[in-house]
PDB file of N, CA and C in Angstrom:
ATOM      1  N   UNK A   1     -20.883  -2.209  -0.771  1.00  0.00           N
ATOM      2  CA  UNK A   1     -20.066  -3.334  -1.153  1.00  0.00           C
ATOM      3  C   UNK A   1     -20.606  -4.565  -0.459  1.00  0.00           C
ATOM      4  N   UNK A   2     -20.432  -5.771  -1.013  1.00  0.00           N
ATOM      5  CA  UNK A   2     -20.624  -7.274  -0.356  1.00  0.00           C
ATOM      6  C   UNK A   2     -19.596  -7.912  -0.098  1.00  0.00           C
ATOM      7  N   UNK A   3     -19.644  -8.990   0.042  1.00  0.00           N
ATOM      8  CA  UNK A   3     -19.179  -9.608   0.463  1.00  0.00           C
ATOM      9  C   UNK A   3     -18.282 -10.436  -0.622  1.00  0.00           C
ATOM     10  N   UNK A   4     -19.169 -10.598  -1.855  1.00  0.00           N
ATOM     11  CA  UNK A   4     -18.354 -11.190  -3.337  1.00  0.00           C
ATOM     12  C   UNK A   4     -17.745  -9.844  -4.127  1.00  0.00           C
ATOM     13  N   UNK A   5     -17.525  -8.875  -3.750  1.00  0.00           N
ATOM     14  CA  UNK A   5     -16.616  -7.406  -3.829  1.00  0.00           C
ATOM     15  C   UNK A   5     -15.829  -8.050  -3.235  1.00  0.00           C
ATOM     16  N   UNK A   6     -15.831  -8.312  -2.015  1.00  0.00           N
ATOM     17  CA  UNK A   6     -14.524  -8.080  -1.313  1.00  0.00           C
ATOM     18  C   UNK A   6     -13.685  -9.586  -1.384  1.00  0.00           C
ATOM     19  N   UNK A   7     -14.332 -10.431  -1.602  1.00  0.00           N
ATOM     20  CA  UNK A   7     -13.726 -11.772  -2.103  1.00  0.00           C
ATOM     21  C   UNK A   7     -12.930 -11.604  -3.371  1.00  0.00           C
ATOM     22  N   UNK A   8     -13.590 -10.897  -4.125  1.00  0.00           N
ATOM     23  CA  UNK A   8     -12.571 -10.417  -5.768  1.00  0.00           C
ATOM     24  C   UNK A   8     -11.365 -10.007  -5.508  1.00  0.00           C
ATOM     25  N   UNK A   9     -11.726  -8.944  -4.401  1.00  0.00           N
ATOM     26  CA  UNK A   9     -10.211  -8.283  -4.260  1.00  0.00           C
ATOM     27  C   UNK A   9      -9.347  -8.619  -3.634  1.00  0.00           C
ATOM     28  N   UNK A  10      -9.370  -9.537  -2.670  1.00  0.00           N
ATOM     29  CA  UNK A  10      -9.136 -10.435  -1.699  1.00  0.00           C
ATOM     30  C   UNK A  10      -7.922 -11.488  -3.040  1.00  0.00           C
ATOM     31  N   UNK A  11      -9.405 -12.034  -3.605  1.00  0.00           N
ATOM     32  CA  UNK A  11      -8.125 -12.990  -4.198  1.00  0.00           C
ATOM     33  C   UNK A  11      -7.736 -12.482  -5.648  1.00  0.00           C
ATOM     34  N   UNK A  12      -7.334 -11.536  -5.936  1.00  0.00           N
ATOM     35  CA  UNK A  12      -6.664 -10.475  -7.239  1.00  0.00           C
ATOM     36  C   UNK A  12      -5.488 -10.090  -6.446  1.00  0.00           C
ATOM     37  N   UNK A  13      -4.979 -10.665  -5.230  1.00  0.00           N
ATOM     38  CA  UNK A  13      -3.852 -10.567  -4.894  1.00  0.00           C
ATOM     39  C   UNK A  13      -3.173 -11.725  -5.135  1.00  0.00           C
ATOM     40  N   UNK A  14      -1.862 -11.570  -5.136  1.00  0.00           N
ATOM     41  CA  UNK A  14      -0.366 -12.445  -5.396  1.00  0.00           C
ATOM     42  C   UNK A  14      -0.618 -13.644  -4.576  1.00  0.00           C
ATOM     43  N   UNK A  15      -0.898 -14.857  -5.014  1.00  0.00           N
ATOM     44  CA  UNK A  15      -0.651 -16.217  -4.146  1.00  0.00           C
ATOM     45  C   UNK A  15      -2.293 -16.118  -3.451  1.00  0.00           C
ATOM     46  N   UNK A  16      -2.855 -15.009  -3.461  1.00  0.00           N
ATOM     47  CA  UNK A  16      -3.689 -15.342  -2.424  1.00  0.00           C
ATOM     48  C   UNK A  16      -5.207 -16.224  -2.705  1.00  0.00           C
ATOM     49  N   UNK A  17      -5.753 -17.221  -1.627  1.00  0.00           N
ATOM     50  CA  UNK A  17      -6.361 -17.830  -1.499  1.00  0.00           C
ATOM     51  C   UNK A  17      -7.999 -18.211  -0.910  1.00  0.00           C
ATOM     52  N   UNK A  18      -8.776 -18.537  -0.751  1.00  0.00           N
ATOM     53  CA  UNK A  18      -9.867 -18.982   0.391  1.00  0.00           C
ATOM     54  C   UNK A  18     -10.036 -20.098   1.059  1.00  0.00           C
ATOM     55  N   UNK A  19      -9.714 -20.482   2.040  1.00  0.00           N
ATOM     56  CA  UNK A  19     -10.003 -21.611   2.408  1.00  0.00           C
ATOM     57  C   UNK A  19     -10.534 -21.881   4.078  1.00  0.00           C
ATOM     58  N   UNK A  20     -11.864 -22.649   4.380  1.00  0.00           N
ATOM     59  CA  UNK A  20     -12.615 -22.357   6.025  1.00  0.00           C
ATOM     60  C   UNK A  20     -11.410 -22.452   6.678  1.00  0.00           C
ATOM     61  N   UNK A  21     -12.007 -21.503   7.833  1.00  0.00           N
ATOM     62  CA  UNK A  21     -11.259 -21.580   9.210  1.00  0.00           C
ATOM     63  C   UNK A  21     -12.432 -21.962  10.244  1.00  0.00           C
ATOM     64  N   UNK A  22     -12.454 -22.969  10.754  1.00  0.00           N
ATOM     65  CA  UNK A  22     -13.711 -23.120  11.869  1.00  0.00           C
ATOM     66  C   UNK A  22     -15.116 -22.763  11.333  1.00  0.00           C
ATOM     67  N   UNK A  23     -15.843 -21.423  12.040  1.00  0.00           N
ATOM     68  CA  UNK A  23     -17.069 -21.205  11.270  1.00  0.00           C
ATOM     69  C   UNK A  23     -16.678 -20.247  10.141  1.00  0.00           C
ATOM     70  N   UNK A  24     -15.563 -19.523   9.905  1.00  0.00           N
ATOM     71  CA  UNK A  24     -15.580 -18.412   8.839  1.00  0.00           C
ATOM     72  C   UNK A  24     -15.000 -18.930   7.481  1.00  0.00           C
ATOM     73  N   UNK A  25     -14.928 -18.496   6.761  1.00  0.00           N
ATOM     74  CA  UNK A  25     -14.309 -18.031   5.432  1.00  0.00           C
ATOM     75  C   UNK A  25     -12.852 -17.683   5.611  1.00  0.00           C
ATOM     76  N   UNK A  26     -11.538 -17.704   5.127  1.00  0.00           N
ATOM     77  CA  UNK A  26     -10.497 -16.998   5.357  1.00  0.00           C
ATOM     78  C   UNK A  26      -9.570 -16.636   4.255  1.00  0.00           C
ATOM     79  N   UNK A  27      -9.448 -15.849   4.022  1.00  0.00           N
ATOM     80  CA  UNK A  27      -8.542 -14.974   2.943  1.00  0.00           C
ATOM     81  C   UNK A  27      -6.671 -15.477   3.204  1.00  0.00           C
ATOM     82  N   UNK A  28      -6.266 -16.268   2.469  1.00  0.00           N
ATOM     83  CA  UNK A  28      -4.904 -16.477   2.926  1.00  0.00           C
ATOM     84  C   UNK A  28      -4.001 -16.171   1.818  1.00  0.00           C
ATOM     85  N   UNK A  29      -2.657 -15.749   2.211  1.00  0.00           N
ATOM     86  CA  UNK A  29      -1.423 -15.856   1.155  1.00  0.00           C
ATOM     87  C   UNK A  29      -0.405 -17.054   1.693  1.00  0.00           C
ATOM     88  N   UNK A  30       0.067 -18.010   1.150  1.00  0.00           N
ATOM     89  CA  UNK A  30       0.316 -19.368   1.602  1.00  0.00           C
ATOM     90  C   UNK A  30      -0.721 -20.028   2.977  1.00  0.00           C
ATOM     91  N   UNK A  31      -0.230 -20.142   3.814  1.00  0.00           N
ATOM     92  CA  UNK A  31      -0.701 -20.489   5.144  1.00  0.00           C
ATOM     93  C   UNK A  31      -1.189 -19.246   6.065  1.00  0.00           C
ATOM     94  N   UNK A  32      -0.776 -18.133   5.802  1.00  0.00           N
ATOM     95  CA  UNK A  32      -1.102 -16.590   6.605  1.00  0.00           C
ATOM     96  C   UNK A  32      -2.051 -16.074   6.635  1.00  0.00           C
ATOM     97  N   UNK A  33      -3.706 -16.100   7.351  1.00  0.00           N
ATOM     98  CA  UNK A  33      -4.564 -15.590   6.885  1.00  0.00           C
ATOM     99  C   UNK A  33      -4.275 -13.875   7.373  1.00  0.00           C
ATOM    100  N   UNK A  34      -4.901 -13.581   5.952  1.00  0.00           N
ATOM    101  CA  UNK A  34      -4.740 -11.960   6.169  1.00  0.00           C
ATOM    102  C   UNK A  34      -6.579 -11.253   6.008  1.00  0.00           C
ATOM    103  N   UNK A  35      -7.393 -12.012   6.355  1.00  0.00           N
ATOM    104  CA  UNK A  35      -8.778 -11.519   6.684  1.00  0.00           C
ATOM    105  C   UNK A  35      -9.683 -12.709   6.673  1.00  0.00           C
ATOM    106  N   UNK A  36     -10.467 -12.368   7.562  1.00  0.00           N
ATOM    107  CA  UNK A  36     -11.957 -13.290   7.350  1.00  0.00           C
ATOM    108  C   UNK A  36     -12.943 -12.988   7.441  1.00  0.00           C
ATOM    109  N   UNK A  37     -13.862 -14.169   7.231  1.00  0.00           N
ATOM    110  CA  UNK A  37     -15.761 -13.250   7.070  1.00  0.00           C
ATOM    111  C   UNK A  37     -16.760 -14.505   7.681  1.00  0.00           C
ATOM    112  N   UNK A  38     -17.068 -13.420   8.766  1.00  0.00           N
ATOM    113  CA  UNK A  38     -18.117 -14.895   9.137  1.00  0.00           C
ATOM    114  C   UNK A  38     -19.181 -15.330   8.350  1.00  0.00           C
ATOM    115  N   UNK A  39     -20.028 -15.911   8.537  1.00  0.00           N
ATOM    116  CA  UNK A  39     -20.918 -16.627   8.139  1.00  0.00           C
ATOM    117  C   UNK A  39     -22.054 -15.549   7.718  1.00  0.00           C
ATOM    118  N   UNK A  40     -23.140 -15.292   6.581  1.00  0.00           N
ATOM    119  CA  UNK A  40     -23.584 -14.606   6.834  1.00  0.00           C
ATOM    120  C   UNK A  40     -23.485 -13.147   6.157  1.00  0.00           C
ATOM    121  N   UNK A  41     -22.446 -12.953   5.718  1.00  0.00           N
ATOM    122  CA  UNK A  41     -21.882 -12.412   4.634  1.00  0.00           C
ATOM    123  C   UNK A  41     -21.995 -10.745   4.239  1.00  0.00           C
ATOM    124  N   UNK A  42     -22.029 -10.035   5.983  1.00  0.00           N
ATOM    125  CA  UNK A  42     -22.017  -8.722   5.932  1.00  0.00           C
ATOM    126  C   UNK A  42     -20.832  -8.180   6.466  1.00  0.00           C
ATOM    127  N   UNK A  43     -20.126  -9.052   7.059  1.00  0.00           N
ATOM    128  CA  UNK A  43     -19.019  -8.492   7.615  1.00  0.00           C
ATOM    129  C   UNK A  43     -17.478  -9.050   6.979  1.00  0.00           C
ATOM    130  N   UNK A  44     -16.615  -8.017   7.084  1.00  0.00           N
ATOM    131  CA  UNK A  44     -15.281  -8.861   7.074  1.00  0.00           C
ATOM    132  C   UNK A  44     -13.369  -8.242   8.005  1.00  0.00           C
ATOM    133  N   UNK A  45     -13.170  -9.286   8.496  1.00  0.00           N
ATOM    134  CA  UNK A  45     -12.116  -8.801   9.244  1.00  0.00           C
ATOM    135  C   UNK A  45     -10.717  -8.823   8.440  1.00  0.00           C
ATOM    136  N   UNK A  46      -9.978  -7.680   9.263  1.00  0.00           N
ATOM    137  CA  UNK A  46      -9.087  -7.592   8.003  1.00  0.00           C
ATOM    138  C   UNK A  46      -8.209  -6.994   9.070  1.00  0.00           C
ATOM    139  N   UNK A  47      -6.845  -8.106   8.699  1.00  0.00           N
ATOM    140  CA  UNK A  47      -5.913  -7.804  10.211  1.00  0.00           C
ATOM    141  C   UNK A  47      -4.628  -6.644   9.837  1.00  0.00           C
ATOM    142  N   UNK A  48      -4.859  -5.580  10.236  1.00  0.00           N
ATOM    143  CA  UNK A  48      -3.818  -4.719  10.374  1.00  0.00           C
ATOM    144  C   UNK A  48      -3.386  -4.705  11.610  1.00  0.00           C
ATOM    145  N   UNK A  49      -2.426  -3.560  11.221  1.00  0.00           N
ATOM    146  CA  UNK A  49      -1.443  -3.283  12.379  1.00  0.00           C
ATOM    147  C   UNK A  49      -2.379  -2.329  13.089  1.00  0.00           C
ATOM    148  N   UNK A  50      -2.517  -2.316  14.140  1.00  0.00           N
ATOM    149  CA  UNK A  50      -3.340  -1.154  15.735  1.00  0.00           C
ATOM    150  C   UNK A  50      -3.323   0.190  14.811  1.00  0.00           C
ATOM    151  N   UNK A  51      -2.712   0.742  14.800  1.00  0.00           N
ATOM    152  CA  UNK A  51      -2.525   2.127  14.173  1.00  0.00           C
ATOM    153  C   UNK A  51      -3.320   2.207  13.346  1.00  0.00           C
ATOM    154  N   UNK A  52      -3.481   1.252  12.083  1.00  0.00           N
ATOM    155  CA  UNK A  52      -4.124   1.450  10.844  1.00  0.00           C
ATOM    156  C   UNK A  52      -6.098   1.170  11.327  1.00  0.00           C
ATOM    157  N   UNK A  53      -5.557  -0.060  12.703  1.00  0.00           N
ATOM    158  CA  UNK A  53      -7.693  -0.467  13.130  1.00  0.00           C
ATOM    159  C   UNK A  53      -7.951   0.968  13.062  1.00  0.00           C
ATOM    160  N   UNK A  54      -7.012   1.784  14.693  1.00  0.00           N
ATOM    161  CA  UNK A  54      -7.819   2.633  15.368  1.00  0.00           C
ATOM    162  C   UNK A  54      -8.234   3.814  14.166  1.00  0.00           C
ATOM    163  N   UNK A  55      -7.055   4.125  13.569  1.00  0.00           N
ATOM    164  CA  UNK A  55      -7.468   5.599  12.590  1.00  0.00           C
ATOM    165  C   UNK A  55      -8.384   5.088  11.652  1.00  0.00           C
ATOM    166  N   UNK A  56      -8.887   3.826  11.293  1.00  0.00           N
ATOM    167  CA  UNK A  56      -9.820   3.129  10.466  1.00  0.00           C
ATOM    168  C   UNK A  56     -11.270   3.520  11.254  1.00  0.00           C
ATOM    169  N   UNK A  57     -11.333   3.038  12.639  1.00  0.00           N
ATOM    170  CA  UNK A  57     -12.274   3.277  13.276  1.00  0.00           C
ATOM    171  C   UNK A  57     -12.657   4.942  13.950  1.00  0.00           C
ATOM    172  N   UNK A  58     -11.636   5.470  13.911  1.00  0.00           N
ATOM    173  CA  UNK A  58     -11.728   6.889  14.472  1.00  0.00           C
ATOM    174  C   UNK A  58     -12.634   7.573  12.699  1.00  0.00           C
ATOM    175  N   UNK A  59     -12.243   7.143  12.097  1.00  0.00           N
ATOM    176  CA  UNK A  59     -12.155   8.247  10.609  1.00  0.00           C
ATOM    177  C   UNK A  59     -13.526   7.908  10.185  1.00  0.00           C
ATOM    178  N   UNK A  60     -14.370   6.730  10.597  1.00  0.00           N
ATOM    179  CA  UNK A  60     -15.324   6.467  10.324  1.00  0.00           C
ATOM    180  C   UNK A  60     -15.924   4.586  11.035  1.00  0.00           C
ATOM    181  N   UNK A  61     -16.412   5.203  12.072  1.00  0.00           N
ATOM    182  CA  UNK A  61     -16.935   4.510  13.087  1.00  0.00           C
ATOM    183  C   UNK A  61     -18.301   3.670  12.630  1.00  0.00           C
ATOM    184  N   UNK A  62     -19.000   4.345  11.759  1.00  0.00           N
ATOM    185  CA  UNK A  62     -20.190   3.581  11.418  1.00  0.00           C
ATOM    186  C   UNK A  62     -19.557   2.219  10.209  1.00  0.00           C
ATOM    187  N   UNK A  63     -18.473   2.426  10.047  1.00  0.00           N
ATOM    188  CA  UNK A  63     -18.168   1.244   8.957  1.00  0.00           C
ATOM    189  C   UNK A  63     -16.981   0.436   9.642  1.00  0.00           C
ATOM    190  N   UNK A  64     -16.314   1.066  10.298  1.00  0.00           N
ATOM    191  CA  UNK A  64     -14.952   0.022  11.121  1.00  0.00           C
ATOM    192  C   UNK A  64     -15.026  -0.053  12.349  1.00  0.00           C
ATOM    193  N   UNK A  65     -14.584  -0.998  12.708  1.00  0.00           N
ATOM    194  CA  UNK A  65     -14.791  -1.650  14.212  1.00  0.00           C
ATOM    195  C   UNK A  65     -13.483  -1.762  14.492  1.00  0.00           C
ATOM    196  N   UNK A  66     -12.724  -1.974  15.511  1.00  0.00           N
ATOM    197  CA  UNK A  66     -11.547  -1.887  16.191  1.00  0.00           C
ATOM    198  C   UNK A  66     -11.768  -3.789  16.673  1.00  0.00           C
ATOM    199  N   UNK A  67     -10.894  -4.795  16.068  1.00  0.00           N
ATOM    200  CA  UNK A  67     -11.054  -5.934  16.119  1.00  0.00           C
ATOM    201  C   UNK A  67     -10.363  -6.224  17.283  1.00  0.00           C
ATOM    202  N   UNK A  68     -10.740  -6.892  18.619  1.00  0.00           N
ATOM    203  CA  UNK A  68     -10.108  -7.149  19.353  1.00  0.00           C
ATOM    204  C   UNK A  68      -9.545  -8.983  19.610  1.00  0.00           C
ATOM    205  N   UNK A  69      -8.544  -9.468  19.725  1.00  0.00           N
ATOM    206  CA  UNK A  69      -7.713 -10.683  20.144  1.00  0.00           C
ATOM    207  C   UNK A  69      -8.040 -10.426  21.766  1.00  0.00           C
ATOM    208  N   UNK A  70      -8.586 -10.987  22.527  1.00  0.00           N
ATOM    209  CA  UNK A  70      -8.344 -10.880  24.024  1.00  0.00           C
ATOM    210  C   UNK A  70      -8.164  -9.632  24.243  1.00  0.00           C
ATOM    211  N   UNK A  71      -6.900  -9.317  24.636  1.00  0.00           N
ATOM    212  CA  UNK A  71      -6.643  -7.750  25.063  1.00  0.00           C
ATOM    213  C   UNK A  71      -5.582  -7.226  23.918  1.00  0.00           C
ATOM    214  N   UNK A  72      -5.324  -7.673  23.019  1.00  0.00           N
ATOM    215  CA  UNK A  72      -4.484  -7.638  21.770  1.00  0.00           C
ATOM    216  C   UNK A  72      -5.572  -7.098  20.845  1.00  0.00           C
ATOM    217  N   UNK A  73      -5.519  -5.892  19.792  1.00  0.00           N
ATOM    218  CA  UNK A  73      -6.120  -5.404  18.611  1.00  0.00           C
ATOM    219  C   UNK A  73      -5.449  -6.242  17.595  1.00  0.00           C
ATOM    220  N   UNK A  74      -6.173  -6.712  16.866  1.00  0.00           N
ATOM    221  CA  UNK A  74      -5.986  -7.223  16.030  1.00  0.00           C
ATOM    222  C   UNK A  74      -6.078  -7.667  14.595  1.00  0.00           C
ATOM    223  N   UNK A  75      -6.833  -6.340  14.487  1.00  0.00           N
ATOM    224  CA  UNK A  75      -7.078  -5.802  13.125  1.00  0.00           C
ATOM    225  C   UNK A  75      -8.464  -4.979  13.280  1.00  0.00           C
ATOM    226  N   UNK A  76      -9.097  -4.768  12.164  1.00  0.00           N
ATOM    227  CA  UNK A  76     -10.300  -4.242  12.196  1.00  0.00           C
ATOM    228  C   UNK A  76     -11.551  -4.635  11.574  1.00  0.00           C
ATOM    229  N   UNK A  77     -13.079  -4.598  11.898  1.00  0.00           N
ATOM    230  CA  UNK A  77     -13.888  -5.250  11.285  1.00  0.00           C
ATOM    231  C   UNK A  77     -14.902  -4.323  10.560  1.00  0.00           C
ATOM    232  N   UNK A  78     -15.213  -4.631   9.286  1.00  0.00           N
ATOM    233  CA  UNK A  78     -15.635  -4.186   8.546  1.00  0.00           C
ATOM    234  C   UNK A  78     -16.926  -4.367   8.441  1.00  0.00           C
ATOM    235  N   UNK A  79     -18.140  -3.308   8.414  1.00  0.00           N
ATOM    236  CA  UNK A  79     -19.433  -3.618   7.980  1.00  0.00           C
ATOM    237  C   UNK A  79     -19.727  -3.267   6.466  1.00  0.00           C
ATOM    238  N   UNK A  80     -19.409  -4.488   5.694  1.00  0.00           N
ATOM    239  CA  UNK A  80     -19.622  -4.610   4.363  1.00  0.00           C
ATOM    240  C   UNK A  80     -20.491  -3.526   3.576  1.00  0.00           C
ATOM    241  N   UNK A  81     -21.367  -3.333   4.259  1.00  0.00           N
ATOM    242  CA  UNK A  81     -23.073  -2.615   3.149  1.00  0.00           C
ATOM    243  C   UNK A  81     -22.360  -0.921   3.316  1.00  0.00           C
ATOM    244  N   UNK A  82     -21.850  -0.774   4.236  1.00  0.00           N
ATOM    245  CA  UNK A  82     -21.003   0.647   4.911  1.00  0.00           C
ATOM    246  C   UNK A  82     -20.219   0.665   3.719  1.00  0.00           C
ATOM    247  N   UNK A  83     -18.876   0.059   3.695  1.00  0.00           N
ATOM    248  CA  UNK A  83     -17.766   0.490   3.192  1.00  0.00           C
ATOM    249  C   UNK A  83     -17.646   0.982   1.787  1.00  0.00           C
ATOM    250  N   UNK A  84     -16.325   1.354   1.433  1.00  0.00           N
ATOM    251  CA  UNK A  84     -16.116   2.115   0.433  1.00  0.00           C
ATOM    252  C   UNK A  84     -14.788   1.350  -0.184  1.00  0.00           C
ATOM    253  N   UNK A  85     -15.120   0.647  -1.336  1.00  0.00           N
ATOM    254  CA  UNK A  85     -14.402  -0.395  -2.204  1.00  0.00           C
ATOM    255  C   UNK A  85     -13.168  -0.024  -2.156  1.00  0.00           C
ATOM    256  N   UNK A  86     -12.660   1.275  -2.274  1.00  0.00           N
ATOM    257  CA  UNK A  86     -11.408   1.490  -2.442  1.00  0.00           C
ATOM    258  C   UNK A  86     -10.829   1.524  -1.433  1.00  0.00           C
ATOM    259  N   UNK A  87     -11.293   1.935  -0.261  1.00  0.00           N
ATOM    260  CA  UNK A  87     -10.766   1.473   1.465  1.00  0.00           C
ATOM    261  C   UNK A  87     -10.723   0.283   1.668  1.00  0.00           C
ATOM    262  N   UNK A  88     -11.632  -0.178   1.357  1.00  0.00           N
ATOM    263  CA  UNK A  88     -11.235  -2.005   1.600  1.00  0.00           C
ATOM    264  C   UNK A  88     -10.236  -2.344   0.960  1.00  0.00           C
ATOM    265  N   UNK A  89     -10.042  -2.319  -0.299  1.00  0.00           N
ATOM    266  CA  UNK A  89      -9.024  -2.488  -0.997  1.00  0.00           C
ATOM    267  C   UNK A  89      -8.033  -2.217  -0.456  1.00  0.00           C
ATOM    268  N   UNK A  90      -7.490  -1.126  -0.087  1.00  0.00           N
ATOM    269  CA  UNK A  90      -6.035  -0.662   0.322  1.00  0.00           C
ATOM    270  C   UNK A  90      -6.014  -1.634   1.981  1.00  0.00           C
ATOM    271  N   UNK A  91      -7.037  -1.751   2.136  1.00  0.00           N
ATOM    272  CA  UNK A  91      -6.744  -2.223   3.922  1.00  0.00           C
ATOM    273  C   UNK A  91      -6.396  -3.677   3.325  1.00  0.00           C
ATOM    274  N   UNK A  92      -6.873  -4.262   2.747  1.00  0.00           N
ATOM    275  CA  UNK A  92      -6.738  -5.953   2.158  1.00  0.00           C
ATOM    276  C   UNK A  92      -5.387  -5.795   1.796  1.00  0.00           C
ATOM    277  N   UNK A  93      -4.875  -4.992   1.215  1.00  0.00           N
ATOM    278  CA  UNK A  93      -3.566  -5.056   0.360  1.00  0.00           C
ATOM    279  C   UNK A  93      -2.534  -4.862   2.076  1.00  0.00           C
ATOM    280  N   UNK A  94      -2.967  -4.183   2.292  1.00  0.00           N
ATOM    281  CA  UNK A  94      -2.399  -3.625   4.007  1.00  0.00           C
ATOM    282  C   UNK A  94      -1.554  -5.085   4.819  1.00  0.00           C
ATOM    283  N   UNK A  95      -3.068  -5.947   4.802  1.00  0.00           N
ATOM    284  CA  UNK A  95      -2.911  -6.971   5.602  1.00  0.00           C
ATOM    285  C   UNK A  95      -2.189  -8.022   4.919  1.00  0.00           C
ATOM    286  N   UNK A  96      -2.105  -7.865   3.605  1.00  0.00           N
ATOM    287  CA  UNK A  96      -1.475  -9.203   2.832  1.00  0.00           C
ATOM    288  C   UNK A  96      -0.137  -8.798   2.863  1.00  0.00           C
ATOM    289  N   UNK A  97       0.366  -7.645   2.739  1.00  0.00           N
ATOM    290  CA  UNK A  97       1.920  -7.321   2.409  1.00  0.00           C
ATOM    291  C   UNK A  97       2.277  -7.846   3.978  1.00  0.00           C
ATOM    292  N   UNK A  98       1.498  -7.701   4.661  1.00  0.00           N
ATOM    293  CA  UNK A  98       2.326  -7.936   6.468  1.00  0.00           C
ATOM    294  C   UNK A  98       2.343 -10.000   5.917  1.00  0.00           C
ATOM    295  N   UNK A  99       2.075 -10.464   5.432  1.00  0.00           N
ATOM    296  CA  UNK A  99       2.108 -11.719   5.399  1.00  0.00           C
ATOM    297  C   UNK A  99       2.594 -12.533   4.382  1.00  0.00           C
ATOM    298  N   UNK A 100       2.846 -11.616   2.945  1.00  0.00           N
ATOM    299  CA  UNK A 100       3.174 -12.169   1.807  1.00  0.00           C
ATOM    300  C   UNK A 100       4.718 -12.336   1.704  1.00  0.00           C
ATOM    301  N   UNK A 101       5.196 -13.462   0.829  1.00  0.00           N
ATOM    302  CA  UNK A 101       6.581 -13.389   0.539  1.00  0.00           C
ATOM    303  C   UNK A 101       7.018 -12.112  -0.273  1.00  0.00           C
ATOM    304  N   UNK A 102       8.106 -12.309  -0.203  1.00  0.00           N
ATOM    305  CA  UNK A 102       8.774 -10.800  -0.847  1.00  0.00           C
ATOM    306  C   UNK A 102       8.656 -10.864  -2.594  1.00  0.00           C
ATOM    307  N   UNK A 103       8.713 -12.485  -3.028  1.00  0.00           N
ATOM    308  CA  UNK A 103       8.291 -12.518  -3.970  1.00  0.00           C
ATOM    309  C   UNK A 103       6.852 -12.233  -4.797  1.00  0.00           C
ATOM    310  N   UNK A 104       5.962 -12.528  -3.666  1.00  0.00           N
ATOM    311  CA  UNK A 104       4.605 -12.071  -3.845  1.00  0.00           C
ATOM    312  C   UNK A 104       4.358 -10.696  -4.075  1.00  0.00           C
ATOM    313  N   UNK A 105       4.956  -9.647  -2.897  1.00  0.00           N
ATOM    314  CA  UNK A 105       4.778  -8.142  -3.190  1.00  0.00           C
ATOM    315  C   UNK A 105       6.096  -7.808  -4.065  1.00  0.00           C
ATOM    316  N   UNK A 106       6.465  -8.513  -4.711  1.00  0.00           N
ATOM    317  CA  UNK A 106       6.833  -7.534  -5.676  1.00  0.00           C
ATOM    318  C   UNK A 106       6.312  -8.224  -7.503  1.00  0.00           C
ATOM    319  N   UNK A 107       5.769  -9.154  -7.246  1.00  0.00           N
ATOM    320  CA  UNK A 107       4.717  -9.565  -8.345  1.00  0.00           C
ATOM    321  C   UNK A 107       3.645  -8.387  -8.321  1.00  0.00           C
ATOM    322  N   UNK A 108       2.909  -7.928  -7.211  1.00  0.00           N
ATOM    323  CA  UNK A 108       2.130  -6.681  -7.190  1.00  0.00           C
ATOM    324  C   UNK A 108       2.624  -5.911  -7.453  1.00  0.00           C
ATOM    325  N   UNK A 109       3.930  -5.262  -6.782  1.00  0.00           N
ATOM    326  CA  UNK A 109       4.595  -3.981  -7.301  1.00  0.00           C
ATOM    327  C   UNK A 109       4.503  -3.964  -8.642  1.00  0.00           C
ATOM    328  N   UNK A 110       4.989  -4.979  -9.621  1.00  0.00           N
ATOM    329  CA  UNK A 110       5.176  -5.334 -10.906  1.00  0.00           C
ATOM    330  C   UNK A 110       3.634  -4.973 -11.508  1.00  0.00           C
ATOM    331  N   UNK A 111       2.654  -5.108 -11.069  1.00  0.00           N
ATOM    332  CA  UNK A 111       1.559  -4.783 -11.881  1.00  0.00           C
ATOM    333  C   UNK A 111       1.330  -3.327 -12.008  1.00  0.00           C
ATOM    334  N   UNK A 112       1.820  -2.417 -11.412  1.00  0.00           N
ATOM    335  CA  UNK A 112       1.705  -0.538 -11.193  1.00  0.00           C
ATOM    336  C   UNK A 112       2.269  -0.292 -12.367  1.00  0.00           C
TER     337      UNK A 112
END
């Protein structure tokens, strides 16, 4: 997968957006970014909850990274050329429901 994979799916969600953050790229639903990609265009971070980084990174270490905030986890980082479209997918959807209005996830629900 690349990087314009994961931008598709990124924004094929409800409300959601791109717009820079500093040096990266950032995936947002209103104002909430729910992933980014630096520069460069092999990687992308994608903020879950601790539970979802570590078993991301335990289950397969050569493709997820355990994203660290200071001493705060803070999602997990993705090596693009590694991953597997449909894992990204569900982790993107992961990070947007923690940030989307209720109206937003249930515009998604509505598409099942």
């Amino acid at each position: 997968m690349d990087l314009a994979a994961a931008r598709a799916l990124a924004l094929d969600l409800p409300g959601a957006h791109e717009e820079p953050h500093f040096d990266l790229t950032s995936f947002r639903v209103g104002t909430k970014i729910f992933a980014t990609a630096p520069p460069g265009g092999d990687e992308l971070r994608i903020f879950v909850d601790e539970g979802e980084a570590r078993a991301s990174a335990e289950e397969d270490p050569a493709t997820f990274e355990v994203l660290m905030w200071g001493q705060k986890v803070s999602g997990v980082s993705v090596r693009l050329a590694a991953a597997d479209t449909e894992r990204v997918a569900e982790l993107l959807e992961e990070s947007w429901r923690r940030r989307a209005t209720k109206r937003a996830i249930a515009e998604l629900d509505a598409r099942s």
